[in-house]
N, C-alpha and C. Protein backbone atom coordinates (compact mmCIF):
# COMPACT_ATOMS: atom_id res chain seq x y z
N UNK A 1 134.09 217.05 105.64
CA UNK A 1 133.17 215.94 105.88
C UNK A 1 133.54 214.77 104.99
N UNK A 2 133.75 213.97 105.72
CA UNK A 2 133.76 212.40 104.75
C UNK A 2 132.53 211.71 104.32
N UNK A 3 132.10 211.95 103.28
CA UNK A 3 130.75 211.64 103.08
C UNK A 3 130.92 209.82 102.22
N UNK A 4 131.92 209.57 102.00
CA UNK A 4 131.62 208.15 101.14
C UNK A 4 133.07 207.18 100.89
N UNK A 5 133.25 206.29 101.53
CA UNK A 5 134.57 205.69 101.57
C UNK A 5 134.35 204.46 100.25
N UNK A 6 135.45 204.07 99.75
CA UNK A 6 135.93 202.96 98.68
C UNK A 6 136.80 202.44 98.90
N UNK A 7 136.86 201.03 99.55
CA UNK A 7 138.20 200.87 100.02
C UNK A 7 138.27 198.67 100.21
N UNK A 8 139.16 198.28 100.91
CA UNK A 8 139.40 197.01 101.01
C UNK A 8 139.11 196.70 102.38
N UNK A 9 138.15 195.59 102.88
CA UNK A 9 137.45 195.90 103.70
C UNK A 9 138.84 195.12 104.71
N UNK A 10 139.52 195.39 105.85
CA UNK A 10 140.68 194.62 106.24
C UNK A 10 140.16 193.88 107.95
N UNK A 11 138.90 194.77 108.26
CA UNK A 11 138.36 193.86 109.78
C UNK A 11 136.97 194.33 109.76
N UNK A 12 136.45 193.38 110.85
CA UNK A 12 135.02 193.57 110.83
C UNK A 12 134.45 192.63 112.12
N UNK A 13 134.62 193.30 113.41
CA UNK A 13 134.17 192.44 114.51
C UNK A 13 133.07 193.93 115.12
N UNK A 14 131.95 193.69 114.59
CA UNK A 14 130.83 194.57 114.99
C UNK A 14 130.66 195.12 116.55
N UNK A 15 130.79 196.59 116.91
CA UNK A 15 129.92 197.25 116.03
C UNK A 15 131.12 198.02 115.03
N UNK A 16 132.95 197.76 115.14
CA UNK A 16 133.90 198.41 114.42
C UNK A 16 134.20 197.35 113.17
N UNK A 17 134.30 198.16 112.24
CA UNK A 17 135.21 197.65 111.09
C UNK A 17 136.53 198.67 110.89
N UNK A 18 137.22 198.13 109.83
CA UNK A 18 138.26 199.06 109.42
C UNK A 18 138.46 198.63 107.41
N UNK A 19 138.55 199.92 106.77
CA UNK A 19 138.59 199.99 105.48
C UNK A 19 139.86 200.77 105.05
N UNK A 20 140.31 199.92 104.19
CA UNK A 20 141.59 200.67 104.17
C UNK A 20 141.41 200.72 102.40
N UNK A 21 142.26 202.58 102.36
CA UNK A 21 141.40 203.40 101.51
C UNK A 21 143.11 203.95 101.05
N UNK A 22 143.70 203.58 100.05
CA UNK A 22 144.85 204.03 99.70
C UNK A 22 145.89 204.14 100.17
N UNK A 23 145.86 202.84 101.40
CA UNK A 23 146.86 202.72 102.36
C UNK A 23 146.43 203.54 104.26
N UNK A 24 145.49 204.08 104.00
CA UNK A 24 144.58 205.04 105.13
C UNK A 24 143.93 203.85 105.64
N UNK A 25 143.96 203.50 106.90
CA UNK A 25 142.70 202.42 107.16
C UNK A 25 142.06 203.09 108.26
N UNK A 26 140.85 203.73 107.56
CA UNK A 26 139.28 204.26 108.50
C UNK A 26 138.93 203.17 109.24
N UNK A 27 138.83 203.73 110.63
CA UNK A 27 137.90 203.05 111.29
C UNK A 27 136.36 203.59 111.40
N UNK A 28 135.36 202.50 111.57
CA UNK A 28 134.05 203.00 111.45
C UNK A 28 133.23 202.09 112.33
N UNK A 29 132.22 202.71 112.82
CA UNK A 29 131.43 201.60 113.43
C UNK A 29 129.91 201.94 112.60
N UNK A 30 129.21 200.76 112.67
CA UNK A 30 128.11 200.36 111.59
C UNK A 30 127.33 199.35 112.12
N UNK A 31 126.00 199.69 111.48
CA UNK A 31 124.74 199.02 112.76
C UNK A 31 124.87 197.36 111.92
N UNK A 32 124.14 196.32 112.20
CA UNK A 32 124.21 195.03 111.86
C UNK A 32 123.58 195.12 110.69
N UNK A 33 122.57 195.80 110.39
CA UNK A 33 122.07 195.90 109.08
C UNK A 33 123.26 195.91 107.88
N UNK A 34 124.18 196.94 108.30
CA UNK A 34 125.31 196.98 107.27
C UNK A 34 126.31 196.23 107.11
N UNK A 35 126.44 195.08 108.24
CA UNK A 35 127.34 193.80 108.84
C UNK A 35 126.60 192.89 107.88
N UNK A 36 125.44 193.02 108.24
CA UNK A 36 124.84 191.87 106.89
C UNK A 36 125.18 191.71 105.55
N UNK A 37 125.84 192.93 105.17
CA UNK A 37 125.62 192.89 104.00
C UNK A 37 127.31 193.08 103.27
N UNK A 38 128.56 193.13 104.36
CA UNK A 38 129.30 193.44 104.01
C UNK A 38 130.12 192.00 103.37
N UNK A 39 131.18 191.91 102.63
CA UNK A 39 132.07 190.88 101.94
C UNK A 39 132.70 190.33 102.83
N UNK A 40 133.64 189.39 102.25
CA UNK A 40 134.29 188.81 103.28
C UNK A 40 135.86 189.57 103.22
N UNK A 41 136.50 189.57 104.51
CA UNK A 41 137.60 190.12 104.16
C UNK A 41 138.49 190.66 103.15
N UNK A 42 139.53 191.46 103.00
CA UNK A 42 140.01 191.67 101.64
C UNK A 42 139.30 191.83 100.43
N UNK A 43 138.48 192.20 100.74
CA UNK A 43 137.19 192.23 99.45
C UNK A 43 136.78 193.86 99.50
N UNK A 44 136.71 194.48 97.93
CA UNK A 44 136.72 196.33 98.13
C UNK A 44 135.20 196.24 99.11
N UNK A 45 135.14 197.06 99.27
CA UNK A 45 133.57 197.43 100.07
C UNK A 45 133.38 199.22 99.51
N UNK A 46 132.31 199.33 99.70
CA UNK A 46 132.05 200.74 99.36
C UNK A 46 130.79 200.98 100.45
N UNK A 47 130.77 202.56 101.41
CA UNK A 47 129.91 202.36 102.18
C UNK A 47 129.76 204.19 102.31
N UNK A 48 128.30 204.80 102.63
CA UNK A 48 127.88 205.77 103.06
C UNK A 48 128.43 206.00 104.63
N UNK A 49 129.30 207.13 104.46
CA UNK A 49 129.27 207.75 105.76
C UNK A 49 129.20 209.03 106.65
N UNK A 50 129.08 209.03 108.11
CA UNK A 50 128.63 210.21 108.40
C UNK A 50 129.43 210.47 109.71
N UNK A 51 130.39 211.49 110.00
CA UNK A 51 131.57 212.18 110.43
C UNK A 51 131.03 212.88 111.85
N UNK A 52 130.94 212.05 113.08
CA UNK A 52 130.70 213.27 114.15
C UNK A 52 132.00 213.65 114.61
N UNK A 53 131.68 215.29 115.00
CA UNK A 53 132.89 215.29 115.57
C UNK A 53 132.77 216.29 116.74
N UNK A 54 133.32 215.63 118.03
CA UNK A 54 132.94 215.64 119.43
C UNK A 54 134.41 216.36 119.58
N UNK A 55 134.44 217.08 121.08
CA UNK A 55 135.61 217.67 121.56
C UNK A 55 136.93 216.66 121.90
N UNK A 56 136.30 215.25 122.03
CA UNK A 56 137.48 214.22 122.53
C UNK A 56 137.80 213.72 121.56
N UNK A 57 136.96 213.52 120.41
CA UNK A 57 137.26 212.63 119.48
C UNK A 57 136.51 212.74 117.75
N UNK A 58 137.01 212.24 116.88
CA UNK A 58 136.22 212.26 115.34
C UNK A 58 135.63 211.16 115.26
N UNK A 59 134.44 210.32 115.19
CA UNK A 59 134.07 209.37 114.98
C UNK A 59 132.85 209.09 113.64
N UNK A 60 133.34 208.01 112.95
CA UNK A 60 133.03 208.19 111.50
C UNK A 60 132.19 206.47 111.29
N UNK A 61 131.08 206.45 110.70
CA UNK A 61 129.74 205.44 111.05
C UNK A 61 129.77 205.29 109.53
N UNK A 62 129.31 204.55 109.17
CA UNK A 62 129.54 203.30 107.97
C UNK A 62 127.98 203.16 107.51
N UNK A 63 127.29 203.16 106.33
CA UNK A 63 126.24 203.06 106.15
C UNK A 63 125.80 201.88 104.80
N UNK A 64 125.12 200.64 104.74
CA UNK A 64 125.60 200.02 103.28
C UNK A 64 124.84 200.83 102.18
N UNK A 65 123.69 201.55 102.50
CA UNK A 65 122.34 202.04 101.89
C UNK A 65 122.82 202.98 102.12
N UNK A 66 122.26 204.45 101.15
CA UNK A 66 121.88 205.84 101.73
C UNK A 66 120.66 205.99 102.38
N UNK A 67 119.57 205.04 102.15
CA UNK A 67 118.59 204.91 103.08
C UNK A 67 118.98 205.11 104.47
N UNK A 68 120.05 204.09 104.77
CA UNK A 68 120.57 203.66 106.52
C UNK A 68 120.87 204.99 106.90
N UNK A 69 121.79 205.92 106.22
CA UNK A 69 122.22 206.77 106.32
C UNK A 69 121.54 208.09 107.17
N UNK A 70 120.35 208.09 106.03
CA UNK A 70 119.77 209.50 106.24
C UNK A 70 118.81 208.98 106.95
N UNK A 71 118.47 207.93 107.66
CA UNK A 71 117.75 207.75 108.50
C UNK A 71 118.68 207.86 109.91
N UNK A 72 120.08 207.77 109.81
CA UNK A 72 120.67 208.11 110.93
C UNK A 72 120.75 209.11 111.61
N UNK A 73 120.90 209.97 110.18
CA UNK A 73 121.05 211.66 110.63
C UNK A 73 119.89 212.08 111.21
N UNK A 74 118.37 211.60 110.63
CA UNK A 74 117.72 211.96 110.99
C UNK A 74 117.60 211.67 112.59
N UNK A 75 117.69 210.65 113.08
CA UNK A 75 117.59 210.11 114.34
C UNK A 75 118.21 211.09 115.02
N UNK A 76 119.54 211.36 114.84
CA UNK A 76 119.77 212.20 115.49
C UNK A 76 120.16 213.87 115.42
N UNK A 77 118.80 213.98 114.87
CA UNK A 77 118.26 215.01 115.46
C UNK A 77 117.43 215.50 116.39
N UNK A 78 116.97 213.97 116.99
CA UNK A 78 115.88 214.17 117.96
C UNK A 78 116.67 214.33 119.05
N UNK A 79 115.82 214.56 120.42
CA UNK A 79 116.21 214.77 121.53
C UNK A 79 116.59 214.00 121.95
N UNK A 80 117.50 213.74 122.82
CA UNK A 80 118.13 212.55 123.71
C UNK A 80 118.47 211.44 122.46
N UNK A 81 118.80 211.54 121.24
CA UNK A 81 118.95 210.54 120.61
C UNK A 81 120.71 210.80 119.89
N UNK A 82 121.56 209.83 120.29
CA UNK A 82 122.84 210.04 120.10
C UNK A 82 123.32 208.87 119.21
N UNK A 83 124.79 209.12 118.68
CA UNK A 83 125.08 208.33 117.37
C UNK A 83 124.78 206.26 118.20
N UNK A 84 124.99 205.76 119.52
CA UNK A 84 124.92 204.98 119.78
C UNK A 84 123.63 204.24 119.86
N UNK A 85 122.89 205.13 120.06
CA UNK A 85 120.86 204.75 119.88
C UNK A 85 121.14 205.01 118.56
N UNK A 86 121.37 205.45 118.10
CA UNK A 86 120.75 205.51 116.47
C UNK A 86 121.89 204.40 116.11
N UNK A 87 122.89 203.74 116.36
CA UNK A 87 123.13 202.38 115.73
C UNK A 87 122.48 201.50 116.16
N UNK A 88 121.92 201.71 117.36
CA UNK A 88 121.15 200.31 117.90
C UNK A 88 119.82 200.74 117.71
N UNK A 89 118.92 201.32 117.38
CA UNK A 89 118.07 201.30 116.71
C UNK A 89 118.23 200.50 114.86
N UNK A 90 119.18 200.96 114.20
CA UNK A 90 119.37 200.56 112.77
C UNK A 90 119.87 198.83 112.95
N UNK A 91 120.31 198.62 114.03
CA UNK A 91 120.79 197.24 114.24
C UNK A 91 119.24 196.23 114.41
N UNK A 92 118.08 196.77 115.44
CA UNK A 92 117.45 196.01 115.70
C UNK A 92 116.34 196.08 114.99
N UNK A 93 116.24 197.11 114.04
CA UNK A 93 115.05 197.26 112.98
C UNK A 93 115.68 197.50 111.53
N UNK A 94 114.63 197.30 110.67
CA UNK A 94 115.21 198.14 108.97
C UNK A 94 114.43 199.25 108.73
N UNK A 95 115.02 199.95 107.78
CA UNK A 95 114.13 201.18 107.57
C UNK A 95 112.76 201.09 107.10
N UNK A 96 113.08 200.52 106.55
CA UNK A 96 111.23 199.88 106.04
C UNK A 96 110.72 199.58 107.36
N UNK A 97 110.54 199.02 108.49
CA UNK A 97 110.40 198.60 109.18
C UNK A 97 110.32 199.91 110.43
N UNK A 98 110.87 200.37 110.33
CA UNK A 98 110.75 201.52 111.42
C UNK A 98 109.80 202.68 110.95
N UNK A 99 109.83 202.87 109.79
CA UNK A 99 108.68 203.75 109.01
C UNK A 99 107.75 203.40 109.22
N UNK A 100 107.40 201.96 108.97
CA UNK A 100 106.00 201.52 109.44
C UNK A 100 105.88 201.60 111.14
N UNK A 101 106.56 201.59 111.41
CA UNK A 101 106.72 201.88 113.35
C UNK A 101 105.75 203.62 113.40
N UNK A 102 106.69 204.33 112.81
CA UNK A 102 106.31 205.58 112.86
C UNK A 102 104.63 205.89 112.29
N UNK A 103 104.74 205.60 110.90
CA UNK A 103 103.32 205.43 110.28
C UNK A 103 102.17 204.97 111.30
N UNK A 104 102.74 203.30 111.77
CA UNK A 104 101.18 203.17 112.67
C UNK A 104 101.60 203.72 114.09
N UNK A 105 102.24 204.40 114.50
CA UNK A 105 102.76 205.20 116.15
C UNK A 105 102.81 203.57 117.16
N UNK A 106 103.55 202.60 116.13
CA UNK A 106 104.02 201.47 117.29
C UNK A 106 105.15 201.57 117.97
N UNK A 107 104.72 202.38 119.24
CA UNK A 107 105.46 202.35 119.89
C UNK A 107 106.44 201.18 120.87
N UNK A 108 105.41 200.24 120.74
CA UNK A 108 105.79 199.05 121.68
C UNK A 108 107.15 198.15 120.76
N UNK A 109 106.77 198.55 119.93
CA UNK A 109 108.22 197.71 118.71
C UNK A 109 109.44 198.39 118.78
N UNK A 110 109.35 199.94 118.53
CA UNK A 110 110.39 200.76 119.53
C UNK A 110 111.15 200.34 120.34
N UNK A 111 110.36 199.99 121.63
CA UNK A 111 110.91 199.74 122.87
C UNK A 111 111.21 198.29 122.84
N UNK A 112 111.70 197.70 122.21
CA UNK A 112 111.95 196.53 121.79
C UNK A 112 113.35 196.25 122.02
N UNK A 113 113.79 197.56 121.04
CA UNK A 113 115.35 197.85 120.87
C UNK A 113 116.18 198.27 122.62
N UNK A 114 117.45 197.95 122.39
CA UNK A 114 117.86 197.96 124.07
C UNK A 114 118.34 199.54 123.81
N UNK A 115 118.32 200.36 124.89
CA UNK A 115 118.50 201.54 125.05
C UNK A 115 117.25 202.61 124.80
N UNK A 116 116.07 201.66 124.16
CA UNK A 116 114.85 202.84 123.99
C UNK A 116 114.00 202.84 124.98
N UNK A 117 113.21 203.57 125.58
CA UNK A 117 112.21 203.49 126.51
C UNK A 117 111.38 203.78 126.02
N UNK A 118 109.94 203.74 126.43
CA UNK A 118 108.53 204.36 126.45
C UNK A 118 108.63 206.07 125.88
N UNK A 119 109.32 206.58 126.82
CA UNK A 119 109.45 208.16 126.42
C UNK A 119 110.19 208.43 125.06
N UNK A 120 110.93 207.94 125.18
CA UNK A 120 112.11 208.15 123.35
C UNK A 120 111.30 207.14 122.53
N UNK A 121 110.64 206.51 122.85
CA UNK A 121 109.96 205.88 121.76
C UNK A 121 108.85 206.93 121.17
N UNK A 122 108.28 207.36 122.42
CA UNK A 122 106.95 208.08 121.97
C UNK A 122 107.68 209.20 121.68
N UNK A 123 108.63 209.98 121.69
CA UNK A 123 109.59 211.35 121.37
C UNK A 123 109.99 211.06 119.64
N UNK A 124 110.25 209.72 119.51
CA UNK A 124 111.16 209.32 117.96
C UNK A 124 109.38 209.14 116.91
N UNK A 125 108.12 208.54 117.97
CA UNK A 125 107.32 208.57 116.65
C UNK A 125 106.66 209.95 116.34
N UNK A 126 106.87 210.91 117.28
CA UNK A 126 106.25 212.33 117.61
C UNK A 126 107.49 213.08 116.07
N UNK A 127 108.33 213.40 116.67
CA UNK A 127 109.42 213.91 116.03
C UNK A 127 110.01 213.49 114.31
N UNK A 128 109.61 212.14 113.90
CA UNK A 128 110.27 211.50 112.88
C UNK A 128 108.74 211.75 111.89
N UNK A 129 107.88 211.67 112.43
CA UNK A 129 106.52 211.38 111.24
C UNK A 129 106.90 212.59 110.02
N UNK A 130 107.14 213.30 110.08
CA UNK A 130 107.56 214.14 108.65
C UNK A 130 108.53 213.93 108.31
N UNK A 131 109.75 213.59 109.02
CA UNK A 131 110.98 213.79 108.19
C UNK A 131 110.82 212.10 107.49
N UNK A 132 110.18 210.94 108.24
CA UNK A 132 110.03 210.12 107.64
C UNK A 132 109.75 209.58 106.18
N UNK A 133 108.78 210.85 105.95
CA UNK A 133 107.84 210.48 104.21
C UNK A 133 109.27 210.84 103.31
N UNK A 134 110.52 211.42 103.65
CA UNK A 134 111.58 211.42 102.86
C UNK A 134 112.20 210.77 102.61
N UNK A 135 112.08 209.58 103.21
CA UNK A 135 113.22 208.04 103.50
C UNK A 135 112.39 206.97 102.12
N UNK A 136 113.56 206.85 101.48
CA UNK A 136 113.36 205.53 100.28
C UNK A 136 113.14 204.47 101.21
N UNK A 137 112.17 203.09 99.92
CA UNK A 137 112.57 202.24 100.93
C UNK A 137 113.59 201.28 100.66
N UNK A 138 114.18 200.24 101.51
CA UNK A 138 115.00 199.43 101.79
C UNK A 138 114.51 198.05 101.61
N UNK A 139 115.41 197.04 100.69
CA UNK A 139 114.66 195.88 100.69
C UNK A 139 115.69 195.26 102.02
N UNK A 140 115.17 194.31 102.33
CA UNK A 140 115.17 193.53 103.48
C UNK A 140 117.25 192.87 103.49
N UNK A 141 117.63 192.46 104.34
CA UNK A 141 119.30 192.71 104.37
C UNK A 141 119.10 190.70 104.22
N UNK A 142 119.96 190.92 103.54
CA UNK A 142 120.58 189.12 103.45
C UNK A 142 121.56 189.07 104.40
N UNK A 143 121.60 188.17 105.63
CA UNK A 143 122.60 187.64 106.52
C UNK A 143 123.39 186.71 105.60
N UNK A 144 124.89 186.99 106.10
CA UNK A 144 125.71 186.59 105.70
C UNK A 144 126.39 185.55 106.63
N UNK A 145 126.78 184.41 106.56
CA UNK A 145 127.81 183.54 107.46
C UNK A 145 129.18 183.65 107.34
N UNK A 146 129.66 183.61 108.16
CA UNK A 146 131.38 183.61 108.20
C UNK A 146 131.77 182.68 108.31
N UNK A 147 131.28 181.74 109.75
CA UNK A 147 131.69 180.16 109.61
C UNK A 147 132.87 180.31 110.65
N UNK A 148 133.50 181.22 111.28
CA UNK A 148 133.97 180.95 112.09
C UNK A 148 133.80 180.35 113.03
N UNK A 149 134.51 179.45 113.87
CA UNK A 149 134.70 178.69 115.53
C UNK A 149 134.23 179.72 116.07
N UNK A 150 134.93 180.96 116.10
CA UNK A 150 134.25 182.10 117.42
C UNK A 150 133.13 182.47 117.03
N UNK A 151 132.14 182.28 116.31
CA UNK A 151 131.00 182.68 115.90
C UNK A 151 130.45 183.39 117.11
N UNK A 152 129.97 182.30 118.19
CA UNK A 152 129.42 182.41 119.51
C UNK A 152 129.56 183.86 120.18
N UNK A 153 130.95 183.77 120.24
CA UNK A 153 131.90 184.48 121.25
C UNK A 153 132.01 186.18 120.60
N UNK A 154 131.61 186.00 119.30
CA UNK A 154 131.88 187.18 118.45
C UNK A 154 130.28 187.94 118.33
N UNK A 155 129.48 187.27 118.21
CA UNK A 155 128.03 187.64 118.18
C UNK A 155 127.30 188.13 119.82
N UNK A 156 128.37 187.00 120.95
CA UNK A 156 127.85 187.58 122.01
C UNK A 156 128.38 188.96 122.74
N UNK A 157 130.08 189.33 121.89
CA UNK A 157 130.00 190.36 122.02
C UNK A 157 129.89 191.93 121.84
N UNK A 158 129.36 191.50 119.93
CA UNK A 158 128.53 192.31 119.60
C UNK A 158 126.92 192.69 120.20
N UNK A 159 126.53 191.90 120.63
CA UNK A 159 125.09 192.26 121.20
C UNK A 159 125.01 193.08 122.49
N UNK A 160 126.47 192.61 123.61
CA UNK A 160 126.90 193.06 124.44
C UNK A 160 127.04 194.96 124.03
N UNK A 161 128.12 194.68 123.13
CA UNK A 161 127.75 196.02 122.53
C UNK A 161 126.63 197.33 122.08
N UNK A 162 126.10 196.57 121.91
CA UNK A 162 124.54 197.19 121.37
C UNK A 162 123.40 197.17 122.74
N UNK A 163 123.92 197.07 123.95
CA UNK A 163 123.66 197.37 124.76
C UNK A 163 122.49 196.44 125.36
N UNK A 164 122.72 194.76 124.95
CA UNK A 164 121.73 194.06 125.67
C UNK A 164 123.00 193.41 126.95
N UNK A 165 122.16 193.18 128.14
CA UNK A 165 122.79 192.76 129.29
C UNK A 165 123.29 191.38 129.06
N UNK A 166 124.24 190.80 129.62
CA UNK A 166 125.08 189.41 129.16
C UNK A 166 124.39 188.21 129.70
N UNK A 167 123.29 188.40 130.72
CA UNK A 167 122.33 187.30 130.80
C UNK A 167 121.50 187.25 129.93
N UNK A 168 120.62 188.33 129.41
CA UNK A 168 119.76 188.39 128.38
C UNK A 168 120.50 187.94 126.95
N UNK A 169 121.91 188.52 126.58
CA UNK A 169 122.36 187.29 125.42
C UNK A 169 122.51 185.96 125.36
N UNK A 170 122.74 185.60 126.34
CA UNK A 170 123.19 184.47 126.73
C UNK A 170 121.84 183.31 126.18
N UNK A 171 120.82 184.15 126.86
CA UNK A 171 119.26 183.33 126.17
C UNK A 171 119.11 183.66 125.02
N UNK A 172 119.41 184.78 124.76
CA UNK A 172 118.76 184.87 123.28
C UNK A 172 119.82 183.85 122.41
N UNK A 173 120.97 183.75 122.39
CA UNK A 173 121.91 182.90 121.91
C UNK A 173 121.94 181.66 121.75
N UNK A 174 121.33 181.41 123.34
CA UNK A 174 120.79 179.57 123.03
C UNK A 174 119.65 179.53 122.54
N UNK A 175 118.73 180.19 122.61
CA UNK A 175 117.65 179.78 121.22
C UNK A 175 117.68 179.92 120.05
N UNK A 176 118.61 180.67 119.36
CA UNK A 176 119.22 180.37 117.82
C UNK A 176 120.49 180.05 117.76
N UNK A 177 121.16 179.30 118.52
CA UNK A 177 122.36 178.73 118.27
C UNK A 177 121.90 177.37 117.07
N UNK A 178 122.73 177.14 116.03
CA UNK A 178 122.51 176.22 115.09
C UNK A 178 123.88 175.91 114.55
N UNK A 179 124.37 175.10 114.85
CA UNK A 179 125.51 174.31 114.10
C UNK A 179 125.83 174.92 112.44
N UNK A 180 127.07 175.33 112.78
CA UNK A 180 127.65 175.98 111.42
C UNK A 180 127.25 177.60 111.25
N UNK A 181 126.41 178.04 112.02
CA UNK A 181 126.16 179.27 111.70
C UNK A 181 126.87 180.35 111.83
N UNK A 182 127.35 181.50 111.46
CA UNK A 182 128.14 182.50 111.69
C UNK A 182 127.63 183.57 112.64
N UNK A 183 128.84 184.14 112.73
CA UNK A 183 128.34 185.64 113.31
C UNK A 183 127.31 186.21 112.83
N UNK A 184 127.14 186.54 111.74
CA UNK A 184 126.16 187.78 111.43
C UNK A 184 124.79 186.99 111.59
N UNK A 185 124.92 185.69 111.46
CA UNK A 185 123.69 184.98 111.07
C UNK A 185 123.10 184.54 112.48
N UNK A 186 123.91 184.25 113.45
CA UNK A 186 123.63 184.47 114.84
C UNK A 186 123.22 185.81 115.48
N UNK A 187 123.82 186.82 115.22
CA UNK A 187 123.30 188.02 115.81
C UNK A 187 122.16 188.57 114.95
N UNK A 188 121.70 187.96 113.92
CA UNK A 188 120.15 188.56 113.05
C UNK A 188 119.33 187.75 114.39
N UNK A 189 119.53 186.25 114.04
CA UNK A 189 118.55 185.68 114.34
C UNK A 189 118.21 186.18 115.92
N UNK A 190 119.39 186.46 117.19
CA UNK A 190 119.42 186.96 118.39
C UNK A 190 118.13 188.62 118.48
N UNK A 191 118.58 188.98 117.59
CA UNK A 191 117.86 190.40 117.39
C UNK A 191 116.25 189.81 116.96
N UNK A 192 115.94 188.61 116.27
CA UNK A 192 114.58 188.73 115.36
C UNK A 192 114.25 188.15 116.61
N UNK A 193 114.71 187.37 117.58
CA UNK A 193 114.13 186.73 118.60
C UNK A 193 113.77 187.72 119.94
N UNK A 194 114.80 188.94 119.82
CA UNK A 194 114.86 189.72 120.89
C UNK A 194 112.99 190.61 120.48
N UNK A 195 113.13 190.77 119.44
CA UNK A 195 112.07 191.82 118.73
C UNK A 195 110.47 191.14 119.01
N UNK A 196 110.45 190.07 119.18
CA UNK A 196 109.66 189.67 119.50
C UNK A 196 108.88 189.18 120.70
């Protein structure tokens, strides 16, 4: 099990990065929460991770918190809940934030996130209320700007990713599009607008 990488962070177009770790460059994919918070290129990074490993393939998820982490695992342990809902769940909420989901059984904030329904919502606040009271909490993620030209193009197809439909980005995009803004800082604001 690969439980914890240290390494030089060498790409990062969400939901994949790549860390290169003594000449080894891991690939990982990692919810936006942990995009928020990562350096800018060439810069060490250090990140919690967690190793599935499927008959086709090894796939290895990036965490900035151990909070993010063990709230992943936990996720999926529920039913119908797989490593791709549990990044897009961690993408469109924080842990603090989903605890309180669970705590008051808001389900409707749940279903907020793209890929959750009514049923896995009401399955994740049924299922999580105990393992929940184990989760530290998380202070809130600082968005980061990159400042790239492709900002746009890079945020719309991370969201694409995370499983919102390309008309529905498209709006959410023009209502926080803002001159100079980056990727990460475009796809927070896309998500705080989606959540609402």
């Amino acid at each position: 099990m690969i439980g914890h990488l240290r390494g030089r962070l060498v790409r990062k177009a969400p939901p994949a990065l790549i860390v290169d770790v003594g000449g080894v460059g891991y690939e990982l994919e990692a919810p936006m929460s942990t995009f928020y918070r990562l350096p800018e290129l060439g810069s060490e990074v250090e990140l919690h991770t967690h190793l599935v490993v499927r008959d086709d393939a090894h796939l290895l998820y990036g965490f900035a918190t151990e909070d993010e982490r063990r709230l992943f695992r936990d996720l999926l342990r529920v039913t119908g809940i797989g490593p791709k809902i549990g990044l897009a769940l961690l993408s469109g909420i924080d842990v603090e934030t989903f605890m309180r989901c669970v705590e008051t059984e808001d389900a409707d904030a749940l279903t907020r996130v793209p890929g959750i329904g009514r049923k896995t919502a009401e399955r994740l606040l049924i299922e999580m209320r105990d393992r929940i009271r184990a989760l530290g909490q998380l202070p809130s993620a600082a968005a980061k700007s990159s400042g790239t030209g492709g900002a746009r193009a890079e945020a719309y197809a991370a969201l694409v990713a995370l499983g919102y439909r390309p008309v529905e980005v498209n709006r959410l995009l023009q209502g926080v599009e803002q001159e100079g803004a980056g990727t990460e800082e475009l796809i927070r604001r896309a998500l705080q607008a989606a959540a609402r």
